[in-house]
N, C-alpha and C. Protein backbone atom coordinates (compact mmCIF):
# COMPACT_ATOMS: atom_id res chain seq x y z
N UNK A 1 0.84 -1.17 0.00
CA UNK A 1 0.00 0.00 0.00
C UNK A 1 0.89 1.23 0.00
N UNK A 2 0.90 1.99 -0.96
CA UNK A 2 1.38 3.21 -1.29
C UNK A 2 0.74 4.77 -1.18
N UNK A 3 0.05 5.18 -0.24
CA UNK A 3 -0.73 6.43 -0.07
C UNK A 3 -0.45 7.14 0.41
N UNK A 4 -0.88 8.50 -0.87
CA UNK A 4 -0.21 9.68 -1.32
C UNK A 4 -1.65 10.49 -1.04
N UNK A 5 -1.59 11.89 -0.41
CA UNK A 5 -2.67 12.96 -0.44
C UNK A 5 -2.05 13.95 -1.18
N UNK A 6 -3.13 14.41 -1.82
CA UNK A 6 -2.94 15.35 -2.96
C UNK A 6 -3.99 16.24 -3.08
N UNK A 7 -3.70 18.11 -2.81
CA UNK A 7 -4.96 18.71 -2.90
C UNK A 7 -4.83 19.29 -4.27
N UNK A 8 -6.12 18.68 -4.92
CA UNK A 8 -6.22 19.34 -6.29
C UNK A 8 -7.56 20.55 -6.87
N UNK A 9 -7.73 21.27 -7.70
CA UNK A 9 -8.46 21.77 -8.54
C UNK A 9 -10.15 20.73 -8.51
N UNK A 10 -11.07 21.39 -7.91
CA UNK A 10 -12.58 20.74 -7.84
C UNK A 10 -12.61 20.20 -9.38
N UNK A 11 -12.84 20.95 -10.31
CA UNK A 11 -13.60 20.32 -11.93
C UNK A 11 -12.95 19.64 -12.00
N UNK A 12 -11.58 20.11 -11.96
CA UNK A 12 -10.16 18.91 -13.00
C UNK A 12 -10.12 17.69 -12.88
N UNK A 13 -10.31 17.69 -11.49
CA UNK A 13 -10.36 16.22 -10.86
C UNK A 13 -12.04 15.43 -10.51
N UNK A 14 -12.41 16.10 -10.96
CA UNK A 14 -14.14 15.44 -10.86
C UNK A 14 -13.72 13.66 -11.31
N UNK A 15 -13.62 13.81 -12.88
CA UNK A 15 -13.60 12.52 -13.68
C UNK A 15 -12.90 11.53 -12.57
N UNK A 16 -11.32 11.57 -11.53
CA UNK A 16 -10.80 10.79 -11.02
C UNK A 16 -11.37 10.40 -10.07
N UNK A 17 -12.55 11.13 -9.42
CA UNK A 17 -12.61 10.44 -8.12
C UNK A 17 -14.77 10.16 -8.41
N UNK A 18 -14.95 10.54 -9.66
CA UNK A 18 -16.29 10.10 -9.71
C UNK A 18 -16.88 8.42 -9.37
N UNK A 19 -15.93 7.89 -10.22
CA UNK A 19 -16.18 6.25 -9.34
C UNK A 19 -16.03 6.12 -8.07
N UNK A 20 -15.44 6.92 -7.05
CA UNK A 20 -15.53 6.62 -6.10
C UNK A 20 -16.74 7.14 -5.35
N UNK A 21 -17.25 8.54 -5.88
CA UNK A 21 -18.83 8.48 -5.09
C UNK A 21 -19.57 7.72 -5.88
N UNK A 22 -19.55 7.27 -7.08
CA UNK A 22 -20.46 6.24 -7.25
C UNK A 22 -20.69 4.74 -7.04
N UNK A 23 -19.29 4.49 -6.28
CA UNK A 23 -19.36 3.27 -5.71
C UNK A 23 -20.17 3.64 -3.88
N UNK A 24 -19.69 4.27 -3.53
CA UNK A 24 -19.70 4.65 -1.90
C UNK A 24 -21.49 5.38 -1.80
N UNK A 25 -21.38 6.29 -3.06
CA UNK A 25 -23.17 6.88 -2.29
C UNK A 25 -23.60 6.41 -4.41
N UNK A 26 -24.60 5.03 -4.69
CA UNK A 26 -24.94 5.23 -6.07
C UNK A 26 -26.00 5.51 -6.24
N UNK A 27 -26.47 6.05 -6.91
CA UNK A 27 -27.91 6.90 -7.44
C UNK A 27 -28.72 6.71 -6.65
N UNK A 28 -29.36 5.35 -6.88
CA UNK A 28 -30.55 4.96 -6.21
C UNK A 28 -30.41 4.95 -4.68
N UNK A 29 -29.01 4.57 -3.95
CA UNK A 29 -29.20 4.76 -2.76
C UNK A 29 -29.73 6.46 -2.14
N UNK A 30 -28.87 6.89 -2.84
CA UNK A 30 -28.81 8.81 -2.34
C UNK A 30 -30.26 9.26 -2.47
N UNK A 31 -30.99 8.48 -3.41
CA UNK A 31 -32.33 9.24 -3.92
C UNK A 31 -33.52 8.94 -2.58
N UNK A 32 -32.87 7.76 -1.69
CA UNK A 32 -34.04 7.37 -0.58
C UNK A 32 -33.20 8.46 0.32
N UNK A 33 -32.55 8.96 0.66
CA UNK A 33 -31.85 9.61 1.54
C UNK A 33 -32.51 11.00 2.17
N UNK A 34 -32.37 11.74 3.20
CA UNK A 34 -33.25 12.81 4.08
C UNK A 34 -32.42 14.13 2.61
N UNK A 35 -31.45 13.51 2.38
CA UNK A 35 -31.10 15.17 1.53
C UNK A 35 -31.11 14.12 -0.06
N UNK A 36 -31.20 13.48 -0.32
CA UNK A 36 -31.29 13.20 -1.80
C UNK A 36 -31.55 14.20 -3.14
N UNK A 37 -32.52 14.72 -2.66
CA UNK A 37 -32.96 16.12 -3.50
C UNK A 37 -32.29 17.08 -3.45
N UNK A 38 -31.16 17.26 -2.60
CA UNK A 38 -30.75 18.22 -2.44
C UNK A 38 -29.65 18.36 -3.63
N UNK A 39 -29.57 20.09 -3.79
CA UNK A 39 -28.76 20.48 -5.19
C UNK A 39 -27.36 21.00 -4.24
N UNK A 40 -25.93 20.39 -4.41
CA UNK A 40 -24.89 20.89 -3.86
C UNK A 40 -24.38 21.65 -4.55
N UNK A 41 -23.27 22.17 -4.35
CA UNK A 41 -22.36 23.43 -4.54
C UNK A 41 -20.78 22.15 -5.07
N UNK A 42 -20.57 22.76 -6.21
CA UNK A 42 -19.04 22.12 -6.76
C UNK A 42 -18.04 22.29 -5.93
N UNK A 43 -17.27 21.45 -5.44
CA UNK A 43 -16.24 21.90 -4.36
C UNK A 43 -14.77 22.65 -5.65
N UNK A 44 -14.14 23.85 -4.79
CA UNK A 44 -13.30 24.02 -5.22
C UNK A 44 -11.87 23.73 -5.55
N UNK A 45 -11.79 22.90 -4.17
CA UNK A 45 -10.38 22.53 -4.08
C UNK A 45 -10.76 21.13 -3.80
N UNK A 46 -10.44 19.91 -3.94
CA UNK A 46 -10.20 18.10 -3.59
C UNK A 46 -9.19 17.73 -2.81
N UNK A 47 -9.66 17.65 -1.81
CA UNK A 47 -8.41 16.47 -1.06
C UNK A 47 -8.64 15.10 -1.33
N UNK A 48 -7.63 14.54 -2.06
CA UNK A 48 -8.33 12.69 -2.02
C UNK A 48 -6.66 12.58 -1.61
N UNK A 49 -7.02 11.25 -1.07
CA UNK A 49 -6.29 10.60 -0.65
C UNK A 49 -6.23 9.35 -1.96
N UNK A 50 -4.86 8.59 -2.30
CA UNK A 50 -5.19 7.82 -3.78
C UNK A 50 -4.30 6.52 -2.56
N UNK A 51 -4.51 5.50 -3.25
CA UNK A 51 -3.65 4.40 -2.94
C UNK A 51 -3.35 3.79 -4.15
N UNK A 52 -1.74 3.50 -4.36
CA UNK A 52 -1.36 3.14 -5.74
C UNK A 52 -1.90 3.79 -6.86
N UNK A 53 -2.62 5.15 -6.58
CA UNK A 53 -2.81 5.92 -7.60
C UNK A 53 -4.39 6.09 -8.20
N UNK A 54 -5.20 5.13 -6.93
CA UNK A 54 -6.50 5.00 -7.23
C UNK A 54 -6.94 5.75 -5.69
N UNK A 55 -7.71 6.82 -6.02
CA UNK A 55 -8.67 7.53 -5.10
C UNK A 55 -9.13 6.76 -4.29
N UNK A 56 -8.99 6.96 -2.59
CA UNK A 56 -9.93 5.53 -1.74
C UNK A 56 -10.12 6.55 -0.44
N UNK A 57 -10.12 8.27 -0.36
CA UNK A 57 -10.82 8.79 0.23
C UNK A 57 -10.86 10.12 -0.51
N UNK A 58 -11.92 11.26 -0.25
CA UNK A 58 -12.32 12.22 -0.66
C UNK A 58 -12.34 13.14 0.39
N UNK A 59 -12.31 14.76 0.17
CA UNK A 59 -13.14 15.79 1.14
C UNK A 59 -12.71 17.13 0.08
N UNK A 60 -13.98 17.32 0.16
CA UNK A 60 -14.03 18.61 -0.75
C UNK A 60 -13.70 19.88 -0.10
N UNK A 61 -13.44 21.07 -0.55
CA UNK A 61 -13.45 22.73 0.10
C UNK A 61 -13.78 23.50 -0.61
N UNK A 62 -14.30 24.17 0.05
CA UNK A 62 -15.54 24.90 -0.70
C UNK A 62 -14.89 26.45 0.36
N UNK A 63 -15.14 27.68 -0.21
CA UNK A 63 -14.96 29.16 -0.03
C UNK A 63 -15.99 30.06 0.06
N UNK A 64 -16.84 30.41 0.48
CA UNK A 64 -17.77 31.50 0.80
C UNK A 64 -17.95 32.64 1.75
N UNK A 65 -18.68 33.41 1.31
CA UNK A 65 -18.89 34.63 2.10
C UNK A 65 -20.46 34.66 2.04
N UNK A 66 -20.45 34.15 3.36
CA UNK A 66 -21.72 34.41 4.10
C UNK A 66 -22.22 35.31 5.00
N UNK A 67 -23.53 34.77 5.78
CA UNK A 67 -23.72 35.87 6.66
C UNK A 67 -24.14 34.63 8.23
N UNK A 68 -23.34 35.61 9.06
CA UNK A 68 -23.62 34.92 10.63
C UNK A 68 -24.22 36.54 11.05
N UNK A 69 -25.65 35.85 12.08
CA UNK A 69 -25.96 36.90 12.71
C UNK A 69 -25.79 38.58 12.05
N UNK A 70 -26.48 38.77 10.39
CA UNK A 70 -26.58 39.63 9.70
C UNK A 70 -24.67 40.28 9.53
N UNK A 71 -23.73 39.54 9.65
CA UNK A 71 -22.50 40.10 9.59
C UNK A 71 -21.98 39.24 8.64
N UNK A 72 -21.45 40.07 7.15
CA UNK A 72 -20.64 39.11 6.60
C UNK A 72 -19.05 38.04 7.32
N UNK A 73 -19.35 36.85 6.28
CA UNK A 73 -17.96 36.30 7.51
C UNK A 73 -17.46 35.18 6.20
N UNK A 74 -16.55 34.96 6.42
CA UNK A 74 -15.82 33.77 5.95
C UNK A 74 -15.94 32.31 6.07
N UNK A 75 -16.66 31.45 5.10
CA UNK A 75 -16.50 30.06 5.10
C UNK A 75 -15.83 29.41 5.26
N UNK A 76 -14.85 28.55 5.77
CA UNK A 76 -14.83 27.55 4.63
C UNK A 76 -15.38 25.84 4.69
N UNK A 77 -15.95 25.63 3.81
CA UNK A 77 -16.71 24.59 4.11
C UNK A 77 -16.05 23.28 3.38
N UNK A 78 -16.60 21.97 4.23
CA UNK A 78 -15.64 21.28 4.33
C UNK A 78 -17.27 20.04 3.69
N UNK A 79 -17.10 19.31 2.42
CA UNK A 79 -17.99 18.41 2.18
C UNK A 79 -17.83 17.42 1.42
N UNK A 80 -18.83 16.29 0.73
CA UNK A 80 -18.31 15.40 0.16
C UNK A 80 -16.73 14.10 0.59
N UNK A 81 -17.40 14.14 2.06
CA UNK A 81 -16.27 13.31 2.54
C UNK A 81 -16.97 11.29 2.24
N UNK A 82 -16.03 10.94 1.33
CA UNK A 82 -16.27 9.70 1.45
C UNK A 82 -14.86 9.01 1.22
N UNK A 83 -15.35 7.80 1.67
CA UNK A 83 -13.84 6.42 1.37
C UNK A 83 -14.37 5.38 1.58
N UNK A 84 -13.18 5.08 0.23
CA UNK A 84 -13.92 3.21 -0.29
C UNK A 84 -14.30 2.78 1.17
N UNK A 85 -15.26 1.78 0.97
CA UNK A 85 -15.81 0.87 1.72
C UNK A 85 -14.37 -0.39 1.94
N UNK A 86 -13.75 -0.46 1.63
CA UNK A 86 -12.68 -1.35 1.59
C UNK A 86 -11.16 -0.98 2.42
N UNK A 87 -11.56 0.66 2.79
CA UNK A 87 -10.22 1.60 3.34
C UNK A 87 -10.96 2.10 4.48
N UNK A 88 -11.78 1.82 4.85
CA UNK A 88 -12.66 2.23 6.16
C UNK A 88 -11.67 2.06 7.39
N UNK A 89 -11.97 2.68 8.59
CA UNK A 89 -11.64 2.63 9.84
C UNK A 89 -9.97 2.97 10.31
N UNK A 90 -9.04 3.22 8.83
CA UNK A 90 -7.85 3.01 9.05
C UNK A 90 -7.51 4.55 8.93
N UNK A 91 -8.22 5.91 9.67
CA UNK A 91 -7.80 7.29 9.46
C UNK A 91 -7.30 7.62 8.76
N UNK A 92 -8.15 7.29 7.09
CA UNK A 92 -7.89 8.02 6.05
C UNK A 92 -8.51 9.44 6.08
N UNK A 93 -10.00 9.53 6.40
CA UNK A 93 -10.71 10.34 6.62
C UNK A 93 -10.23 11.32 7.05
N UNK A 94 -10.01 10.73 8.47
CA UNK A 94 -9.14 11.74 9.57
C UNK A 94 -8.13 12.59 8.69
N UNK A 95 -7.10 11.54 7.98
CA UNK A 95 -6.39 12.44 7.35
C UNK A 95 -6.46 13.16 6.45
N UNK A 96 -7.71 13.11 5.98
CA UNK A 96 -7.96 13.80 4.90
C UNK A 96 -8.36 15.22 5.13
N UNK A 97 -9.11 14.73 6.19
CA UNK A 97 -10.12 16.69 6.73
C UNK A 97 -8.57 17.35 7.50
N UNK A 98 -7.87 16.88 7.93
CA UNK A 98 -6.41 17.49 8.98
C UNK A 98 -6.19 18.08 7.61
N UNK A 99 -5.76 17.44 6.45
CA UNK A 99 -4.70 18.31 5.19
C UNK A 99 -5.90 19.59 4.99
N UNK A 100 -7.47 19.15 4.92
CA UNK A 100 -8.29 20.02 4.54
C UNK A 100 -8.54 21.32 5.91
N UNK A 101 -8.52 21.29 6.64
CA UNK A 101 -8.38 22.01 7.74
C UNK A 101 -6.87 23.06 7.29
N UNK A 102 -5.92 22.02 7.07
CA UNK A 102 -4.73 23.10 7.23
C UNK A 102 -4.89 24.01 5.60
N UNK A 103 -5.28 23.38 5.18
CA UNK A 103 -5.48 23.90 3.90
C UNK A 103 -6.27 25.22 4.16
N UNK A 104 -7.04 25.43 4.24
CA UNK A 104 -7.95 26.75 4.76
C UNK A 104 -7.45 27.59 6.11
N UNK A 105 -6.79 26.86 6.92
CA UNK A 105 -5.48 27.63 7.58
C UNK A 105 -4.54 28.36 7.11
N UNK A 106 -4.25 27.52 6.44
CA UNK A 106 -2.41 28.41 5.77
C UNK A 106 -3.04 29.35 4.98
N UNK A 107 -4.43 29.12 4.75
CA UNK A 107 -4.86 30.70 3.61
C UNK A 107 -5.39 32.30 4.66
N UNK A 108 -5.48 31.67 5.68
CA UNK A 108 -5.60 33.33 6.80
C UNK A 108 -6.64 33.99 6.21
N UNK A 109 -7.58 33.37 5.29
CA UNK A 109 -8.54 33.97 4.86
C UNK A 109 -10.52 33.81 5.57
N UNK A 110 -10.30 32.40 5.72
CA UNK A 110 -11.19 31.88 6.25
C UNK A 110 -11.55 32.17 7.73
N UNK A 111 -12.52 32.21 8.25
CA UNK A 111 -13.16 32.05 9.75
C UNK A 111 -13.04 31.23 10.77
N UNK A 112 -13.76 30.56 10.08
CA UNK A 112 -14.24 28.89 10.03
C UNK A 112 -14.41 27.87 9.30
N UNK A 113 -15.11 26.61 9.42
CA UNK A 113 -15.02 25.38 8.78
C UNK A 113 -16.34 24.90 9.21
N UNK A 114 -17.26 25.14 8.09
CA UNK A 114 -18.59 24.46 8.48
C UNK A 114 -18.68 22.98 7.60
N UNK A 115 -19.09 21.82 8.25
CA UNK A 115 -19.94 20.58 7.67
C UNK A 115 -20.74 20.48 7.91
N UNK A 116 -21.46 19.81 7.04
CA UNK A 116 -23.03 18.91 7.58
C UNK A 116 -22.40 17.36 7.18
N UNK A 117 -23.47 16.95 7.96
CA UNK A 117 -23.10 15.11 8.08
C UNK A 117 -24.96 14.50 8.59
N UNK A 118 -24.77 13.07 8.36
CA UNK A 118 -25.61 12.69 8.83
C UNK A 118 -25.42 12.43 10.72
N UNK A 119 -26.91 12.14 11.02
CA UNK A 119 -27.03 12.56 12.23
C UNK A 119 -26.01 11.12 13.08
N UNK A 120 -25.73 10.11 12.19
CA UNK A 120 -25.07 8.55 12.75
C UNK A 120 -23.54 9.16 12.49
N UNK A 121 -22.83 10.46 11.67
CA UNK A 121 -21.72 10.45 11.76
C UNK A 121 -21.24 11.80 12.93
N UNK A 122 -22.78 12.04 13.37
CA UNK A 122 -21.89 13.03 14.30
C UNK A 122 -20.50 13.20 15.40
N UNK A 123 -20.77 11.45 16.04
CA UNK A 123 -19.35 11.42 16.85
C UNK A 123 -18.65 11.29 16.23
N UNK A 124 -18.22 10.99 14.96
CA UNK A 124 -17.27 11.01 14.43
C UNK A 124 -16.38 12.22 14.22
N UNK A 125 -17.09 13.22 13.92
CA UNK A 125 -16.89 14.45 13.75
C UNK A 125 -16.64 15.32 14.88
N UNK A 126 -17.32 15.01 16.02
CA UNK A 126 -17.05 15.45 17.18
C UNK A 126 -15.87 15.07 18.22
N UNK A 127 -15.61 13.91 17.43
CA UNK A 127 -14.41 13.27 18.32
C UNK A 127 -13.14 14.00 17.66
N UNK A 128 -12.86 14.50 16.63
CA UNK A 128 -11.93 15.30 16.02
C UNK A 128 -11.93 16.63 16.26
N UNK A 129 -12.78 17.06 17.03
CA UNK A 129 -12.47 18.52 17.39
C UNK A 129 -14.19 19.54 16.51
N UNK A 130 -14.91 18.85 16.05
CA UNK A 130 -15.64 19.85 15.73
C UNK A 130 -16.62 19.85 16.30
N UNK A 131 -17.55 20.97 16.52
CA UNK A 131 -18.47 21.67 17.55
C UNK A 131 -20.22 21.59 17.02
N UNK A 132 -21.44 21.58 17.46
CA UNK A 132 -22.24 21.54 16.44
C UNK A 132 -23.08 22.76 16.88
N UNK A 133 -23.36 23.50 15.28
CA UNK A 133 -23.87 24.69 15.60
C UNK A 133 -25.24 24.58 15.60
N UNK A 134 -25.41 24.96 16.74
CA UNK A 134 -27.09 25.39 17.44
C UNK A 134 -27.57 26.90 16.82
N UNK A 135 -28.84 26.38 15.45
CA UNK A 135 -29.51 27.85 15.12
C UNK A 135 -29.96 27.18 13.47
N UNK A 136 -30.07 27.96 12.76
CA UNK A 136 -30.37 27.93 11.53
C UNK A 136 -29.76 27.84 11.24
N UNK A 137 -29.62 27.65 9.57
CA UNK A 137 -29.12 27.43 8.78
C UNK A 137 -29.84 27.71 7.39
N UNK A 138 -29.23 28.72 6.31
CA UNK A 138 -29.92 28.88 5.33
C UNK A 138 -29.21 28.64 4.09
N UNK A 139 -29.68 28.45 3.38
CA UNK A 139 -28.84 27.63 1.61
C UNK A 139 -29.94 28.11 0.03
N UNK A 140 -29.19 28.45 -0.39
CA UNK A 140 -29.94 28.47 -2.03
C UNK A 140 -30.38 26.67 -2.49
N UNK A 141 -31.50 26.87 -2.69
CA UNK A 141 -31.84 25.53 -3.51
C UNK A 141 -32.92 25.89 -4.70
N UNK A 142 -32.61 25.62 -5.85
CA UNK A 142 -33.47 26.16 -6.90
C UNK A 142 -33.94 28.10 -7.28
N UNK A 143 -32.97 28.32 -6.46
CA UNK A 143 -32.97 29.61 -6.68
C UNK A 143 -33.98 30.68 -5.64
N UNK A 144 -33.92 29.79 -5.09
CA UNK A 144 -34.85 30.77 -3.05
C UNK A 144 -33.58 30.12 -2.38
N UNK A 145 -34.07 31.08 -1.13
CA UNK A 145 -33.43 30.91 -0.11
C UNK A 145 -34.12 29.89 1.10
N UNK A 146 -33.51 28.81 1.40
CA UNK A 146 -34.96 27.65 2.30
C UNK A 146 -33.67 27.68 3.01
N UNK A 147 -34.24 27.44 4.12
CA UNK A 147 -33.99 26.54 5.54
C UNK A 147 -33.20 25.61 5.30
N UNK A 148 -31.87 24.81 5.60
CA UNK A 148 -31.17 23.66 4.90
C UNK A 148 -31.37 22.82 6.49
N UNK A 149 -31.82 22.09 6.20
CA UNK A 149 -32.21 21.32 8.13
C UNK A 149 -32.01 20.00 7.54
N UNK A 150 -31.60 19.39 6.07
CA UNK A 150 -31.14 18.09 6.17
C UNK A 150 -30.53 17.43 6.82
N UNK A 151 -29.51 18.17 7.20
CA UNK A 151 -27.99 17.98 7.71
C UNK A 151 -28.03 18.36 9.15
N UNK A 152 -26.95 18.19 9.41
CA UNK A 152 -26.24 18.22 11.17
C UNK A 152 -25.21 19.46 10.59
N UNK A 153 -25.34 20.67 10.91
CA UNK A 153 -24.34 21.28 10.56
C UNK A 153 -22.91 21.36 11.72
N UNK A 154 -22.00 20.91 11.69
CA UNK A 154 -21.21 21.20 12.55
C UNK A 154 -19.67 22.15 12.14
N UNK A 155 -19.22 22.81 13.45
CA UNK A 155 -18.34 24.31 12.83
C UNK A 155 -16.86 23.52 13.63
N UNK A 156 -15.68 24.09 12.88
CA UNK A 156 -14.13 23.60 13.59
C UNK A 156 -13.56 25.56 13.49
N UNK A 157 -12.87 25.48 14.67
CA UNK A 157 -12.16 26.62 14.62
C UNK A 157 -10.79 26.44 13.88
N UNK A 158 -11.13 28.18 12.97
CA UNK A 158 -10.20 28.19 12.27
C UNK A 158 -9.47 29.75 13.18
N UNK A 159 -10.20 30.70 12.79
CA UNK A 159 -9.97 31.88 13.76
C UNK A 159 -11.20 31.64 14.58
N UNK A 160 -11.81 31.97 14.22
CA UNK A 160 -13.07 32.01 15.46
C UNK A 160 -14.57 31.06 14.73
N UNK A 161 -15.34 30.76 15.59
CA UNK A 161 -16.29 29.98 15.17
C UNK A 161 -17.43 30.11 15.72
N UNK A 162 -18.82 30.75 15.45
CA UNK A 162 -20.10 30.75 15.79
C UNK A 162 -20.75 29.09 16.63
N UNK A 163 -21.41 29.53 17.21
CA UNK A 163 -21.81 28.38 17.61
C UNK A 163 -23.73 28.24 17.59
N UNK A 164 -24.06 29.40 16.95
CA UNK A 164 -25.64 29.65 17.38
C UNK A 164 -25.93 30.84 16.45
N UNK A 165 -27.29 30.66 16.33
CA UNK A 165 -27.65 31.98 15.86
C UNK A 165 -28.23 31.47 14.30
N UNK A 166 -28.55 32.87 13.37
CA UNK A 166 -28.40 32.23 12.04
C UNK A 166 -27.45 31.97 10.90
N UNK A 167 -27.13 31.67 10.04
CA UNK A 167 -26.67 31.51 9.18
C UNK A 167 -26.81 31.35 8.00
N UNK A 168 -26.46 32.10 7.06
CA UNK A 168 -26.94 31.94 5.67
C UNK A 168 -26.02 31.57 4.73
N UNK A 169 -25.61 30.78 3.72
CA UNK A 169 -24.38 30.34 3.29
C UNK A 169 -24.26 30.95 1.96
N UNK A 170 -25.35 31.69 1.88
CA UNK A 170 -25.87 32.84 0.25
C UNK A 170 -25.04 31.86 -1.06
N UNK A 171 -25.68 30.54 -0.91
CA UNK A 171 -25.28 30.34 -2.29
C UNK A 171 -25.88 28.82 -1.73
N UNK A 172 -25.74 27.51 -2.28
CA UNK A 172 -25.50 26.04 -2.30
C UNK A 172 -25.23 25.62 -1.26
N UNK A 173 -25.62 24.84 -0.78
CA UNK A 173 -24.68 24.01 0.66
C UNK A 173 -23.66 22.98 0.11
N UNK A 174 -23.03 22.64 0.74
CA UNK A 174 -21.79 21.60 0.23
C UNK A 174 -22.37 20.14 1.48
């Protein structure tokens, strides 16, 4: 086993790591799902993790300027985390969101680090350091602004991090 992390370009790398969400989440499963319908936001930057050169974890980053508590603020959002079913349990993940964390660190641009997850991966997420924000949450879907309550949104400090209140992500959720 040879594994290499590599943060790349969102589009460029779509084609390399598309078999891997379509093995891990495939059509028909996602479509019974509490967010199935839901329309995401293209991540900008890819962290995958490859083994021997084949993708076997993911986490996307995503950049926005939103609004907390009517104050513009800095995203950065952290989504699309999956890994093969075959590379499970061995802190690929882990390592994947740490490169993605520092990644939006070393840029001094960002706030924070918002995810959503399902409500069965919350300790997971919580056991790594992230916090879950108590309040709303708002997202573009089809071109209004709705309520995004699919998800578990949870926040990691980058400089500082909301914990309550509202939030509007004025564009897609990731």
């Amino acid at each position: 086993m040879s594994i290499e992390i590599e943060i790349v370009t969102g589009d460029a790398s779509w084609p390399s790591v598309k078999p891997l969400f379509d093995l891990v989440w495939p059509r028909e499963a996602v479509e019974k799902l509490s967010w199935g319908h839901v329309v995401f936001a293209y991540p900008e930057l890819r962290v995958i993790v490859e083994d021997d050169g084949q993708p076997v974890c993911h986490v996307g980053l995503y950049r926005r300027d939103g609004m907390w508590k009517d104050r513009k603020t800095r995203i950065g959002g952290i989504g699309g985390v999956v890994t093969h079913p075959d590379y499970r349990r061995r802190g690929l993940a882990s390592l994947a969101l740490t490169a993605a964390l520092h990644t939006l660190k070393d840029e001094r641009a960002t706030d924070f680090a918002l995810l959503f997850c399902e409500p069965h991966n919350v300790d997971f997420y919580t056991g790594r350091n992230w916090k879950p924000f108590i309040g709303e949450v708002y997202a573009e879907q089809h071109g209004e602004r709705v309520r995004f309550d699919v998800m578990t949104p949870l926040v990691s400090y980058l400089k500082r991090a909301p914990h309550e209140g509202e939030m509007d992500l004025c564009g897609l959720p990731w």
